[in-house]
N, C-alpha and C. Protein backbone atom coordinates (compact mmCIF):
# COMPACT_ATOMS: atom_id res chain seq x y z
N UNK A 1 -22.42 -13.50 20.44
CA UNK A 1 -21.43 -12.61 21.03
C UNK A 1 -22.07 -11.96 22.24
N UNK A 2 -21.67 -11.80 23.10
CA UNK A 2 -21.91 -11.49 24.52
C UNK A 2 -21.44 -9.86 24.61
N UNK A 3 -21.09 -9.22 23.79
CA UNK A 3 -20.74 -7.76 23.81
C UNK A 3 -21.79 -6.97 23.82
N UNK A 4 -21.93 -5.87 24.65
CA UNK A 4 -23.05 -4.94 24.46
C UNK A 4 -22.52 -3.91 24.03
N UNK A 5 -23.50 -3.15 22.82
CA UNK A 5 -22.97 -2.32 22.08
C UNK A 5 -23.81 -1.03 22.25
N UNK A 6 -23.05 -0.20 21.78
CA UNK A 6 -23.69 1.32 21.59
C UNK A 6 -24.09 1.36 20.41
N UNK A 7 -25.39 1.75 20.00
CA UNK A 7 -25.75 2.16 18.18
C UNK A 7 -25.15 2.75 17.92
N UNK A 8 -25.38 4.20 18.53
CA UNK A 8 -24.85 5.51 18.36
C UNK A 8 -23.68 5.53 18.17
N UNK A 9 -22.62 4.97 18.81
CA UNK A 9 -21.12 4.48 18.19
C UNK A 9 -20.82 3.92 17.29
N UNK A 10 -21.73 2.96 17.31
CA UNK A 10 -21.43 2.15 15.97
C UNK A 10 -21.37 2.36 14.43
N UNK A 11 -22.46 3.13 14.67
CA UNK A 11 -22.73 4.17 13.31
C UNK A 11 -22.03 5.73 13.33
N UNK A 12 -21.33 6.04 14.20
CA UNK A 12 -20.40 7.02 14.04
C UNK A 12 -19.00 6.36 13.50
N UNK A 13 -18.43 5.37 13.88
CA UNK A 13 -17.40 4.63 13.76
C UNK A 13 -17.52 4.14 12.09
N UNK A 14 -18.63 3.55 11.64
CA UNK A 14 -18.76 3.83 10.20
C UNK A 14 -18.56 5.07 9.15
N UNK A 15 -19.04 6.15 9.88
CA UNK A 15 -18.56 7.67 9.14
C UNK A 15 -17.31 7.79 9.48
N UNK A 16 -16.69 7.16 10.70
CA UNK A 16 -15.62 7.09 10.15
C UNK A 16 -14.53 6.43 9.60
N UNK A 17 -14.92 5.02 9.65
CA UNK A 17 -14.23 4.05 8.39
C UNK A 17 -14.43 4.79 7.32
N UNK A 18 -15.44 5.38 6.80
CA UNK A 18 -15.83 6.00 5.41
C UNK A 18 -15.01 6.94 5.05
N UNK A 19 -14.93 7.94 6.21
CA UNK A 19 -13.46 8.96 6.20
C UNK A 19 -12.26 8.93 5.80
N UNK A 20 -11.92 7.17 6.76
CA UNK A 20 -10.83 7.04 6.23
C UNK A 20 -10.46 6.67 5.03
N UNK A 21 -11.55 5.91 4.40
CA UNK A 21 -11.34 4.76 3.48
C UNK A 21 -11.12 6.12 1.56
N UNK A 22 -11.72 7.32 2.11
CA UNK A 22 -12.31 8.54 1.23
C UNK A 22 -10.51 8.53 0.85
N UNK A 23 -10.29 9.46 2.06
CA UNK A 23 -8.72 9.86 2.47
C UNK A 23 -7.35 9.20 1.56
N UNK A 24 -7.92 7.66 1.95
CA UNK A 24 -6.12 7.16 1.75
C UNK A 24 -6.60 6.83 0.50
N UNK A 25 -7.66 6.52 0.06
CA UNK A 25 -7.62 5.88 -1.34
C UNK A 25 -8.09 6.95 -2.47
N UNK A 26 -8.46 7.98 -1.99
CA UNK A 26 -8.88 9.17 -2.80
C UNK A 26 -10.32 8.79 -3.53
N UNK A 27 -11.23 8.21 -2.95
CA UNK A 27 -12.09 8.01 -3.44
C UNK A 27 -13.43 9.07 -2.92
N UNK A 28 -14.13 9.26 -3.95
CA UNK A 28 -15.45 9.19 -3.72
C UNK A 28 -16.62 8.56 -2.41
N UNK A 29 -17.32 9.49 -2.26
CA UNK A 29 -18.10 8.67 -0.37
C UNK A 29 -18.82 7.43 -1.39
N UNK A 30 -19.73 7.96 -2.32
CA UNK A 30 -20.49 6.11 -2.65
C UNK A 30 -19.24 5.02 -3.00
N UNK A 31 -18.02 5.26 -3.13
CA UNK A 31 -17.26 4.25 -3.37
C UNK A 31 -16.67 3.34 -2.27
N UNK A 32 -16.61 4.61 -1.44
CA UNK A 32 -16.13 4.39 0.07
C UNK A 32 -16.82 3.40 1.08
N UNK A 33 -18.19 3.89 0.49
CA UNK A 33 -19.26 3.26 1.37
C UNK A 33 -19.64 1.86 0.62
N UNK A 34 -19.10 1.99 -0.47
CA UNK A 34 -19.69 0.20 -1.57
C UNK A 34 -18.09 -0.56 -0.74
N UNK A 35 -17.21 0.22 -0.93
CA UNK A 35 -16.02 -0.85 -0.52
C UNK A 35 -16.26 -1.70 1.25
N UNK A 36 -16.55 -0.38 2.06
CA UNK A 36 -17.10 -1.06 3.20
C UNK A 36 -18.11 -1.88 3.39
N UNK A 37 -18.95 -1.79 2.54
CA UNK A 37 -20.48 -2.20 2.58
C UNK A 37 -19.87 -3.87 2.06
N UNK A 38 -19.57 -3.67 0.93
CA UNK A 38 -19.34 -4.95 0.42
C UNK A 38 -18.33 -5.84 0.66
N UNK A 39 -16.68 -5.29 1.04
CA UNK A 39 -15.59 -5.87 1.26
C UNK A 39 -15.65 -6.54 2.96
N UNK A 40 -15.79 -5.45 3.13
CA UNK A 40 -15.47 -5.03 4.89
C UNK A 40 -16.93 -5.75 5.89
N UNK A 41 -17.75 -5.33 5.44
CA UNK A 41 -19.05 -5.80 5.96
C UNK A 41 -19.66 -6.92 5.34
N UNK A 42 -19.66 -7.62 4.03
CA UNK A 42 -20.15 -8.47 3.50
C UNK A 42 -21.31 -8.12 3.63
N UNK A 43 -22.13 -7.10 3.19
CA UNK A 43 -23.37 -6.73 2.85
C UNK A 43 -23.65 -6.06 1.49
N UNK A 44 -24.95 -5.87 0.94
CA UNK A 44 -25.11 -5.06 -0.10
C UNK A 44 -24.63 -3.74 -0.01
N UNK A 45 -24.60 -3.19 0.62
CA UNK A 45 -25.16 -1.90 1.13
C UNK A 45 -24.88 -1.17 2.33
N UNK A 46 -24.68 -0.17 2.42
CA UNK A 46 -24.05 0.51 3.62
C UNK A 46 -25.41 0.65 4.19
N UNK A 47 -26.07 1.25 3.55
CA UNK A 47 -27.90 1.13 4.41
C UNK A 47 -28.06 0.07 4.95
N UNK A 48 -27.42 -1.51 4.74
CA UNK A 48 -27.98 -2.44 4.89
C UNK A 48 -27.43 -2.81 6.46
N UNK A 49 -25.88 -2.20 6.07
CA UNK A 49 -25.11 -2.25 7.60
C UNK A 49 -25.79 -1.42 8.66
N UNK A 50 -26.01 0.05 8.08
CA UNK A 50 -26.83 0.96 9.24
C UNK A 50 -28.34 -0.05 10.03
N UNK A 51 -28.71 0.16 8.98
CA UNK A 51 -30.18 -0.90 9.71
C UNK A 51 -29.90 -2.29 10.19
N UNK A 52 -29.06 -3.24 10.02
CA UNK A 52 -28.39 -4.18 11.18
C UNK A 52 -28.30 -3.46 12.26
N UNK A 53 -27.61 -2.32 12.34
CA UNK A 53 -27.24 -1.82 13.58
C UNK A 53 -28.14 -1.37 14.06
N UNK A 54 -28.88 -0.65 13.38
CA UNK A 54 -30.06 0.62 14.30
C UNK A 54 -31.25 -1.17 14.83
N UNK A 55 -31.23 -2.02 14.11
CA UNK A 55 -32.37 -3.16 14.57
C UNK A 55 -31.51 -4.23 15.50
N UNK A 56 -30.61 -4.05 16.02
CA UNK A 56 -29.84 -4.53 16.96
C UNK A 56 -29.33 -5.92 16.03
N UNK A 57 -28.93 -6.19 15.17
CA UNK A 57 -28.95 -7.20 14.38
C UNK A 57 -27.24 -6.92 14.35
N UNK A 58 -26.47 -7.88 15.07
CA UNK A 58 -25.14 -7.77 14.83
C UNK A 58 -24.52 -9.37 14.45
N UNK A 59 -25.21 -10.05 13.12
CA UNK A 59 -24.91 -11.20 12.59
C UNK A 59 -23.82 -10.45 11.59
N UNK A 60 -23.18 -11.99 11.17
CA UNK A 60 -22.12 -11.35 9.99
C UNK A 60 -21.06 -10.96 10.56
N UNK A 61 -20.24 -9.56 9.78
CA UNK A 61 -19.34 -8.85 9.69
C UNK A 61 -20.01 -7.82 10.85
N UNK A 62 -21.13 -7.53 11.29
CA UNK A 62 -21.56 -6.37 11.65
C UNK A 62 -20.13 -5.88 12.73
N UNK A 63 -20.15 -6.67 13.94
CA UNK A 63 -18.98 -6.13 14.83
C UNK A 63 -18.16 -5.29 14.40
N UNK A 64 -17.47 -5.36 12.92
CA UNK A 64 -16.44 -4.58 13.03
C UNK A 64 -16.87 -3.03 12.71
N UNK A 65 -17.93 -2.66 13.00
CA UNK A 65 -18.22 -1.34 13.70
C UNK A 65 -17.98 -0.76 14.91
N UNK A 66 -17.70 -1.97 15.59
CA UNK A 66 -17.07 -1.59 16.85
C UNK A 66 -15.06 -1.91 17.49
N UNK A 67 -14.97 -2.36 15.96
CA UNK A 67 -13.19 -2.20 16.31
C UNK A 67 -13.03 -0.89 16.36
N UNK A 68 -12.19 -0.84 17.29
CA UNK A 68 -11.29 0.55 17.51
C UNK A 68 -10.20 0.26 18.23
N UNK A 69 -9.39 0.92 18.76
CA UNK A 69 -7.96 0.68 19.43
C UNK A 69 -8.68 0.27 20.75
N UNK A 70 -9.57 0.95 21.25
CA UNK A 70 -10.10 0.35 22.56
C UNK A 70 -11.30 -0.46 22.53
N UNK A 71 -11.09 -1.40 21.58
CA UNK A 71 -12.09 -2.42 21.50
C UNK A 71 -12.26 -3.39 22.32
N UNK A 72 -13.04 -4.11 22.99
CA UNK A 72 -12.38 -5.30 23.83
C UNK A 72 -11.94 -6.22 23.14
N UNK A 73 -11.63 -7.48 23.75
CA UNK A 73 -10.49 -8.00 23.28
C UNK A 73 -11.31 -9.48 22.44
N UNK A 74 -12.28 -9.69 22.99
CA UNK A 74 -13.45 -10.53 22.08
C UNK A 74 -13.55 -9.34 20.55
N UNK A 75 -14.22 -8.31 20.49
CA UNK A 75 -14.14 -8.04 19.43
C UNK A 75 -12.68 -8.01 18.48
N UNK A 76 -11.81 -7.70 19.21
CA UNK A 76 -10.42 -7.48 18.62
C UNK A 76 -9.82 -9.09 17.98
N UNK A 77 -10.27 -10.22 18.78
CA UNK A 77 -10.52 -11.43 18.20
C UNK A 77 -10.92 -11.66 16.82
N UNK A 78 -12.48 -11.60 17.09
CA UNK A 78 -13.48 -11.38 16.09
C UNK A 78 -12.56 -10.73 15.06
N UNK A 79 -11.83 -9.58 15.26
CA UNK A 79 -11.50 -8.96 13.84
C UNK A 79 -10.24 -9.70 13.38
N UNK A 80 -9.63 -10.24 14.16
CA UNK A 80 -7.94 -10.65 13.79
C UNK A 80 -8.84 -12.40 12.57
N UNK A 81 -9.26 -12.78 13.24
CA UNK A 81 -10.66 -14.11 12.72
C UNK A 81 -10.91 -13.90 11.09
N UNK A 82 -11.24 -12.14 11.46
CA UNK A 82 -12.18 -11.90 10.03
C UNK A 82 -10.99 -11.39 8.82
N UNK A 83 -10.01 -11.06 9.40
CA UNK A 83 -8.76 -10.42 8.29
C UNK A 83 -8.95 -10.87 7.24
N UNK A 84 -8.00 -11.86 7.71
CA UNK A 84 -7.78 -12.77 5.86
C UNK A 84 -9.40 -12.54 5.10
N UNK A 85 -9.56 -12.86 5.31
CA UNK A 85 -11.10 -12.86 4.16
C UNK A 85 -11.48 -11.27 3.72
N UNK A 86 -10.96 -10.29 4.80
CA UNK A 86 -11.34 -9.00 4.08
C UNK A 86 -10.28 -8.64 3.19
N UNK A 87 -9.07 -9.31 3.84
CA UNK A 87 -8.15 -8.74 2.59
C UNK A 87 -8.33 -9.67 1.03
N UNK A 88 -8.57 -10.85 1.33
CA UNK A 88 -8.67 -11.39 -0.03
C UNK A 88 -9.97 -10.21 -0.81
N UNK A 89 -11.23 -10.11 -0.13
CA UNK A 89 -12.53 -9.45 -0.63
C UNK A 89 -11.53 -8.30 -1.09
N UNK A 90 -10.95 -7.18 -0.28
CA UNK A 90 -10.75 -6.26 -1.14
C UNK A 90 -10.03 -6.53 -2.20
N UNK A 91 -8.85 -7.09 -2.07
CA UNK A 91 -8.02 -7.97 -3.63
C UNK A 91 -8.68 -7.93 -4.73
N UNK A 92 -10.08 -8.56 -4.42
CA UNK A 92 -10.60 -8.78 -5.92
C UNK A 92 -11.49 -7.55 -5.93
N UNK A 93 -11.24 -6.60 -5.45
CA UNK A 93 -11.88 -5.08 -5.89
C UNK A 93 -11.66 -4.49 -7.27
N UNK A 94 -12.03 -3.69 -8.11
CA UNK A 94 -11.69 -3.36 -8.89
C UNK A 94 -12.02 -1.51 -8.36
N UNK A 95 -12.03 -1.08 -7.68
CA UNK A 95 -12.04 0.32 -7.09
C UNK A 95 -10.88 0.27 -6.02
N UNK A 96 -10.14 -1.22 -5.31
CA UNK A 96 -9.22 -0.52 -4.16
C UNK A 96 -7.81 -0.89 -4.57
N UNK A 97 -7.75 0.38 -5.23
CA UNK A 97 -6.27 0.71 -5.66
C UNK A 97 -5.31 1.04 -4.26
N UNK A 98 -4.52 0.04 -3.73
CA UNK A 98 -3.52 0.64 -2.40
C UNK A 98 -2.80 1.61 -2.53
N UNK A 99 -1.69 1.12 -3.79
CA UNK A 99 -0.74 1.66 -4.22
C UNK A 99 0.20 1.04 -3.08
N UNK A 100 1.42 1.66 -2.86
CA UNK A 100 2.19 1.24 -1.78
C UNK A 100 1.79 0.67 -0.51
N UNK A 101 0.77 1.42 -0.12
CA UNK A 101 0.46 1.13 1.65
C UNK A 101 0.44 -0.54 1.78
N UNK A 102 -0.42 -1.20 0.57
CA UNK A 102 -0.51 -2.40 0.40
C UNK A 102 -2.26 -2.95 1.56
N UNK A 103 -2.68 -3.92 1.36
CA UNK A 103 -4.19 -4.06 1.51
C UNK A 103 -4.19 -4.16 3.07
N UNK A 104 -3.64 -4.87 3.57
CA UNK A 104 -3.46 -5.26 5.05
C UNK A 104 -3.32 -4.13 5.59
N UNK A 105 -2.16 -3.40 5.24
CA UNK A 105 -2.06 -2.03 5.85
C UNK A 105 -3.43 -0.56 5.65
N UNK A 106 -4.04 -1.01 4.53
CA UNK A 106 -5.06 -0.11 4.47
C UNK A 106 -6.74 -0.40 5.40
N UNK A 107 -6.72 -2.24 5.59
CA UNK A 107 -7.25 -2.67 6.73
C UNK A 107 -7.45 -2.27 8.02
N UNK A 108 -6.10 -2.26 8.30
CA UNK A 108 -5.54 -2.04 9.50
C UNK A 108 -5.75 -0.05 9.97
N UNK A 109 -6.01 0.63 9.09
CA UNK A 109 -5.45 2.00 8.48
C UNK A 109 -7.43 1.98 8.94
N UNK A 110 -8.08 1.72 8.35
CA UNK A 110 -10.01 1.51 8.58
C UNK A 110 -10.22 2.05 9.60
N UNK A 111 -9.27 0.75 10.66
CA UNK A 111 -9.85 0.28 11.76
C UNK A 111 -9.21 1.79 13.28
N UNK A 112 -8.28 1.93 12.52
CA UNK A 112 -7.54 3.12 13.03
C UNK A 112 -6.50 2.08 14.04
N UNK A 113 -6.42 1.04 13.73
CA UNK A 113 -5.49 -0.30 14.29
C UNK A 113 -3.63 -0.51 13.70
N UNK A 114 -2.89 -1.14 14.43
CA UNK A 114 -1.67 -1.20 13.90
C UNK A 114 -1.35 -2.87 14.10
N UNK A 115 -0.29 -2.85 13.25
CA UNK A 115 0.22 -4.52 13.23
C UNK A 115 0.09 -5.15 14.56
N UNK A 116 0.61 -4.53 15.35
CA UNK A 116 0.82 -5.08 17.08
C UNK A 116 -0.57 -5.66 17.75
N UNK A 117 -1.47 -5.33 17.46
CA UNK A 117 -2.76 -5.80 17.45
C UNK A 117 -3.32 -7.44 16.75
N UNK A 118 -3.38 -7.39 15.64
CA UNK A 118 -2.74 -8.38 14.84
C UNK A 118 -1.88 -9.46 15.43
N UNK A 119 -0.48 -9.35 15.66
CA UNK A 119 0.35 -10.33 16.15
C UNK A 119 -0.27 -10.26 17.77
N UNK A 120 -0.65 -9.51 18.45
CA UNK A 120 -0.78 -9.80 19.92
C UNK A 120 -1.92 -10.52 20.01
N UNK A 121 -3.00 -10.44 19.80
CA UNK A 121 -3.96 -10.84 19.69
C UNK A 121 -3.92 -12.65 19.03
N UNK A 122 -3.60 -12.38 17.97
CA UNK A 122 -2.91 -14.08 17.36
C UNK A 122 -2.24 -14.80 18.48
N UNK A 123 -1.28 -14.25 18.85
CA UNK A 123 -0.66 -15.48 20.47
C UNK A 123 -0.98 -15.64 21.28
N UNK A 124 -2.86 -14.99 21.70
CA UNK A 124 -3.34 -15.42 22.91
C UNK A 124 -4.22 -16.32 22.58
């Protein structure tokens, strides 16, 4: 990937996936941080994501520390790419209760992203 990244963002943008993820699902921060760590990031460990980042190591899932609404449009790729597979990962969660919002929408809800992103991104 040809993107240059900020650490310091990157790992703020995780406190606040964690925020959100606390919020809509009423969870607990170690739950918050196992669902990201493991669903969202495909890592052990939320430590494991921080130190990818702080060692410039952005293999994997790492990027989506840097979705945001003003993401560029390679990363915004990258994430539309990685969906399906995070929503199946959370599916087989046994901690991510949606309730209504439903999984996609609580995805999307992470990233601080909306559907239109998603479909726009898909037709280019």
């Amino acid at each position: 990937m040809s993107v240059t990244f900020d650490k310091t963002k990157l790992l703020s943008n995780i406190k606040r996936q964690t925020l959100r993820l606390e919020r809509r699902l009423n969870l607990p921060k170690n739950q918050a941080h196992e669902l990201l760590a493991n669903h969202f990031y495909n890592e052990i460990a939320i430590a494991d994501v921080r130190r990818k980042i702080s060692n410039g190591n952005y293999e994997g899932r790492i990027f989506l520390a840097a979705v945001s609404p003003d993401a560029s449009k390679e990363i915004l790729e990258k994430f539309v790419e990685s969906f399906g597979e995070i929503v199946v990962s959370l599916s087989q969660s046994s901690i991510c209760e949606t309730g209504e919002i439903g999984i996609n929408d609580l995805v999307l809800e992470v990233f601080s992203l909306d559907s239109e992103v998603i479909t726009g991104i898909g037709k280019n």
